[in-house]
N, C-alpha and C. Protein backbone atom coordinates (compact mmCIF):
# COMPACT_ATOMS: atom_id res chain seq x y z
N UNK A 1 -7.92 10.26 12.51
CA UNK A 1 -7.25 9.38 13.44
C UNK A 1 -7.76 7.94 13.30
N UNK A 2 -8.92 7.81 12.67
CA UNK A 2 -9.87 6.70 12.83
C UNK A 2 -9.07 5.90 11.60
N UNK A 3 -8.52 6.24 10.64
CA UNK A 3 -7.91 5.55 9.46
C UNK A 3 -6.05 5.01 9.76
N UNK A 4 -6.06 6.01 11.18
CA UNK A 4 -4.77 5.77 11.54
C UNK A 4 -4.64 4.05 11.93
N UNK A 5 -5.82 4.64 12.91
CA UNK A 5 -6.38 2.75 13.98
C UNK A 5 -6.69 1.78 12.80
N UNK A 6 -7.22 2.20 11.72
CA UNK A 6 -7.52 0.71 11.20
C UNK A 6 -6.28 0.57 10.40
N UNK A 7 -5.28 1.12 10.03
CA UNK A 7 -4.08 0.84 9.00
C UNK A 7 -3.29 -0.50 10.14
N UNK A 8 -3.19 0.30 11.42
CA UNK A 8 -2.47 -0.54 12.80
C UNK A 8 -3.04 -1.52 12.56
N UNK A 9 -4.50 -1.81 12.69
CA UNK A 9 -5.00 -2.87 13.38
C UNK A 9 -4.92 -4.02 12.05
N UNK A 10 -4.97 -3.56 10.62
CA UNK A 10 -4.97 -4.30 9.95
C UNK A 10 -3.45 -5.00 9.82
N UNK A 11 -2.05 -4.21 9.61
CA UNK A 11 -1.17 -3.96 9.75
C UNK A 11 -1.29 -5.61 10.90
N UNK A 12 -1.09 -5.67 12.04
CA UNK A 12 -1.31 -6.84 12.51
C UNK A 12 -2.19 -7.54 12.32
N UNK A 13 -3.30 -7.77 11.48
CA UNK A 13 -4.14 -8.98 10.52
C UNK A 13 -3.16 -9.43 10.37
N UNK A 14 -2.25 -8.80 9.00
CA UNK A 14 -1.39 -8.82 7.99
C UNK A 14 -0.08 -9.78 8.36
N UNK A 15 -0.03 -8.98 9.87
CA UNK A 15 1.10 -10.18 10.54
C UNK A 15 1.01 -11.32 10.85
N UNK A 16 -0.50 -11.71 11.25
CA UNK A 16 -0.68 -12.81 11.98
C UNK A 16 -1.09 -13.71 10.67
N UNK A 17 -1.75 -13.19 9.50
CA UNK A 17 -1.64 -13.73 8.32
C UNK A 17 -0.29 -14.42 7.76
N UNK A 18 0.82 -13.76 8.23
CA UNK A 18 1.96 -14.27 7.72
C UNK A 18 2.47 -15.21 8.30
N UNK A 19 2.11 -15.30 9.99
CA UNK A 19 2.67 -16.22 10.97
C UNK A 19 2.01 -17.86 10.77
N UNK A 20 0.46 -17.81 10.14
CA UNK A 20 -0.48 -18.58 10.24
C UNK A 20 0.42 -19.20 8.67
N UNK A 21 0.74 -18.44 7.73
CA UNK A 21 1.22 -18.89 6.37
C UNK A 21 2.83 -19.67 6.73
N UNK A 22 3.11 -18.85 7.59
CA UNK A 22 4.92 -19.90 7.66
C UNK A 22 3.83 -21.35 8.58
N UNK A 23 3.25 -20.93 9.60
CA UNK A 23 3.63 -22.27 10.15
C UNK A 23 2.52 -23.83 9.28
N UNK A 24 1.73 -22.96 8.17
CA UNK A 24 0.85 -23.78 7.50
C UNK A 24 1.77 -24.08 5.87
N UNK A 25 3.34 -24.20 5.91
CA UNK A 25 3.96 -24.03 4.89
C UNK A 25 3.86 -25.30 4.24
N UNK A 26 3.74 -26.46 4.53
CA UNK A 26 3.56 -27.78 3.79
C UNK A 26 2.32 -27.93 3.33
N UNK A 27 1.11 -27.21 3.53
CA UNK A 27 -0.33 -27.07 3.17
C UNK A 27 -0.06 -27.30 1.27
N UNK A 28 -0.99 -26.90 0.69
CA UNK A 28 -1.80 -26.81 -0.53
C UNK A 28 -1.54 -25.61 -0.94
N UNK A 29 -0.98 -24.74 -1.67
CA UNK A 29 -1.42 -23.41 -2.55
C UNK A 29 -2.48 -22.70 -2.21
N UNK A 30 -3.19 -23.65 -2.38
CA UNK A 30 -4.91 -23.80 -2.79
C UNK A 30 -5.73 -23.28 -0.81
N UNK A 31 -4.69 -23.34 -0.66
CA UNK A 31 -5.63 -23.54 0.91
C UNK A 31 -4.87 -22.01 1.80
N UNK A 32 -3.47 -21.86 1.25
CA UNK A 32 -2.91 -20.83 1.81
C UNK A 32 -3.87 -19.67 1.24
N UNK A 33 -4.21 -19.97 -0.51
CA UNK A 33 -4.85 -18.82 -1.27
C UNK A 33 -6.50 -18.67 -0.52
N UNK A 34 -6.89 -19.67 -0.15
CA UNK A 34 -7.97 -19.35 0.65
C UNK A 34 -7.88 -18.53 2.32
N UNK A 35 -6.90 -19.07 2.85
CA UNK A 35 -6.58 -18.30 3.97
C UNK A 35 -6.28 -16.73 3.86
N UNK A 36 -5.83 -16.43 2.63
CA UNK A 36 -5.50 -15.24 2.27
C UNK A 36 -6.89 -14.21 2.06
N UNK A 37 -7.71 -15.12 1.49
CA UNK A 37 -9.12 -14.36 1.62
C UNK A 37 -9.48 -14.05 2.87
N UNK A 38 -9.47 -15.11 3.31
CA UNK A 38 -10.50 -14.73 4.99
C UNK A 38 -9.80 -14.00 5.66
N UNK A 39 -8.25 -13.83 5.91
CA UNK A 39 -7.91 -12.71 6.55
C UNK A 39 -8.20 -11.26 5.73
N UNK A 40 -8.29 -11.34 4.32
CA UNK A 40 -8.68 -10.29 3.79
C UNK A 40 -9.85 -9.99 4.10
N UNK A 41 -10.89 -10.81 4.23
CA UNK A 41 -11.89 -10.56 4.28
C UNK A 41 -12.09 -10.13 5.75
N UNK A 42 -11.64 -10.38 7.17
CA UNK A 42 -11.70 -10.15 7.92
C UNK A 42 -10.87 -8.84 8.11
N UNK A 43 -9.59 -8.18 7.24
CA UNK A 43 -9.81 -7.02 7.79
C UNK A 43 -10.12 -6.15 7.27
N UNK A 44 -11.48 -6.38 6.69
CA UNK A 44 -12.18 -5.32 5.75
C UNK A 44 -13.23 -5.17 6.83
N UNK A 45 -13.85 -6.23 7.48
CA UNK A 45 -15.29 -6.19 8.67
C UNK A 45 -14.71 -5.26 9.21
N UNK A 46 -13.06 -5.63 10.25
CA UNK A 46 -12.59 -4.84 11.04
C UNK A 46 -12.53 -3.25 10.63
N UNK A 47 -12.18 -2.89 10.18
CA UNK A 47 -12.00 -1.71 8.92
C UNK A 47 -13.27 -0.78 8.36
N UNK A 48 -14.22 -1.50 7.98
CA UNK A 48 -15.57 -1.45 7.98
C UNK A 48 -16.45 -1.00 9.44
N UNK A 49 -15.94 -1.53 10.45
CA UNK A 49 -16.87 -1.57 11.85
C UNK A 49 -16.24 0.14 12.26
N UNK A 50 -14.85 0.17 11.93
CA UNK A 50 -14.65 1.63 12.62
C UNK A 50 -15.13 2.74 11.40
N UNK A 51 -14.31 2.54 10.14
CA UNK A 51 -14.68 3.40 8.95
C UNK A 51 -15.75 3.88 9.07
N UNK A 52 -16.56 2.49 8.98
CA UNK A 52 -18.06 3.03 8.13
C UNK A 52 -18.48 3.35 6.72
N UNK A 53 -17.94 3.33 6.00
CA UNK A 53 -17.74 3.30 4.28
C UNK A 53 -17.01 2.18 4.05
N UNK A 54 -17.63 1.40 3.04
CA UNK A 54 -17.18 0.22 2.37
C UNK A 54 -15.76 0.55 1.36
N UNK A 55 -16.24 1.98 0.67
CA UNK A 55 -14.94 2.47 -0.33
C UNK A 55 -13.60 2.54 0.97
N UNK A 56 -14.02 3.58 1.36
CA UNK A 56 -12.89 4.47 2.49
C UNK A 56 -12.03 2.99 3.16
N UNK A 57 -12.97 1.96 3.58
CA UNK A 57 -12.56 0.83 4.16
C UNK A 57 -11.45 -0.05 3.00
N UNK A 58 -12.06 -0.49 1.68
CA UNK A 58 -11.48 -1.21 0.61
C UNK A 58 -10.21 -0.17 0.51
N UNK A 59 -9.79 0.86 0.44
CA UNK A 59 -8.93 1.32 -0.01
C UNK A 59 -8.03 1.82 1.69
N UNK A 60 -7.98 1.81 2.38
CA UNK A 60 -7.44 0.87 3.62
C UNK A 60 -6.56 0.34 3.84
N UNK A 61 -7.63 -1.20 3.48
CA UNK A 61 -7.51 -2.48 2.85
C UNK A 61 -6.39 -2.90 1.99
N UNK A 62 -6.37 -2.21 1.01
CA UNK A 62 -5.29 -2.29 0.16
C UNK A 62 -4.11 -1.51 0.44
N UNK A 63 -4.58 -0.22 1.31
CA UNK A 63 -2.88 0.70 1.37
C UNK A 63 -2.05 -0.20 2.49
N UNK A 64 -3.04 -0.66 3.44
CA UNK A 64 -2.28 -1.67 4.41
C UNK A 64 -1.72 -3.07 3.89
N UNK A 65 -2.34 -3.68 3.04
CA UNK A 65 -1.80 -4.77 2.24
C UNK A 65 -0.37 -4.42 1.60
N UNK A 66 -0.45 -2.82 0.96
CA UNK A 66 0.86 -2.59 0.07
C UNK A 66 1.74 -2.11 0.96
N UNK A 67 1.38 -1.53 1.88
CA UNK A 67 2.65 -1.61 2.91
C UNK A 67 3.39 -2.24 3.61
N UNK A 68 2.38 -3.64 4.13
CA UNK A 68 3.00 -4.77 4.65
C UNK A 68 4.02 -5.76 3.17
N UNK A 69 3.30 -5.68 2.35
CA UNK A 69 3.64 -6.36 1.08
C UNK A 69 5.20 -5.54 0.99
N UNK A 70 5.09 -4.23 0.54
CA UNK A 70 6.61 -3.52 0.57
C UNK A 70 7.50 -3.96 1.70
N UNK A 71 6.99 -3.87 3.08
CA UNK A 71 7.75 -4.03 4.23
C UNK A 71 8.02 -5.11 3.85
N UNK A 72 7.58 -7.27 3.60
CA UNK A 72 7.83 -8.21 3.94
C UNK A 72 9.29 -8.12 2.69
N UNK A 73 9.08 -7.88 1.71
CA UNK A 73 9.80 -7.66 0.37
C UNK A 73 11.31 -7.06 0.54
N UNK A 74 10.99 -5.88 1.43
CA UNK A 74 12.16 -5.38 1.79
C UNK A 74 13.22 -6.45 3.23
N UNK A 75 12.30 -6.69 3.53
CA UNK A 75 12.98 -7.64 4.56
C UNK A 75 13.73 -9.20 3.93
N UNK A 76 13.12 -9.17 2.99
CA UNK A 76 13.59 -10.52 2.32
C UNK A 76 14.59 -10.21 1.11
N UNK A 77 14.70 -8.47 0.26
CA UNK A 77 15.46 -8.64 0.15
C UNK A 77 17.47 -8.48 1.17
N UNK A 78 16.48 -7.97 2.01
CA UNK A 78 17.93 -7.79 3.17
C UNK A 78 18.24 -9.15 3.85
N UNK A 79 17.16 -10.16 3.90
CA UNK A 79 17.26 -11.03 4.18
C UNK A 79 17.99 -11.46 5.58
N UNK A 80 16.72 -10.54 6.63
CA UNK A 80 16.68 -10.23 7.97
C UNK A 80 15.88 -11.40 8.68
């Protein structure tokens, strides 16, 4: 259940990552690609604090990234 809560909780990182990226859209590349870390990096702590394994956490990490990534993709190509 504990992998359920961190997919959610990252799952909204992921969102608020995206909200922080539209409204920072005239920025730098360079600065969005850094923002992209620190929310990564922040929901690995998060992820990490319930997990408890760094692996179990990194891979998470990434199934929640590829799901939001599939979800934003699919929305853009429906173009909702």
């Amino acid at each position: 259940m504990k992998y359920y809560y961190v997919l959610m909780l990252q799952l909204i990182i992921w969102s608020a990552y995206s909200l922080m990226e539209w409204l920072s859209q005239h920025d730098h590349p360079i600065y969005n690609g850094l923002m992209f870390l620190v929310f990564f990096y922040l929901s690995n702590v998060i992820g990490n604090a319930i997990i408890k394994s760094a692996k179990k956490t990194l891979l998470a990490t990434v199934a929640s990234l590829g799901l939001y990534s599939i979800f934003h993709m699919a929305l853009a190509i429906l173009q909702i």
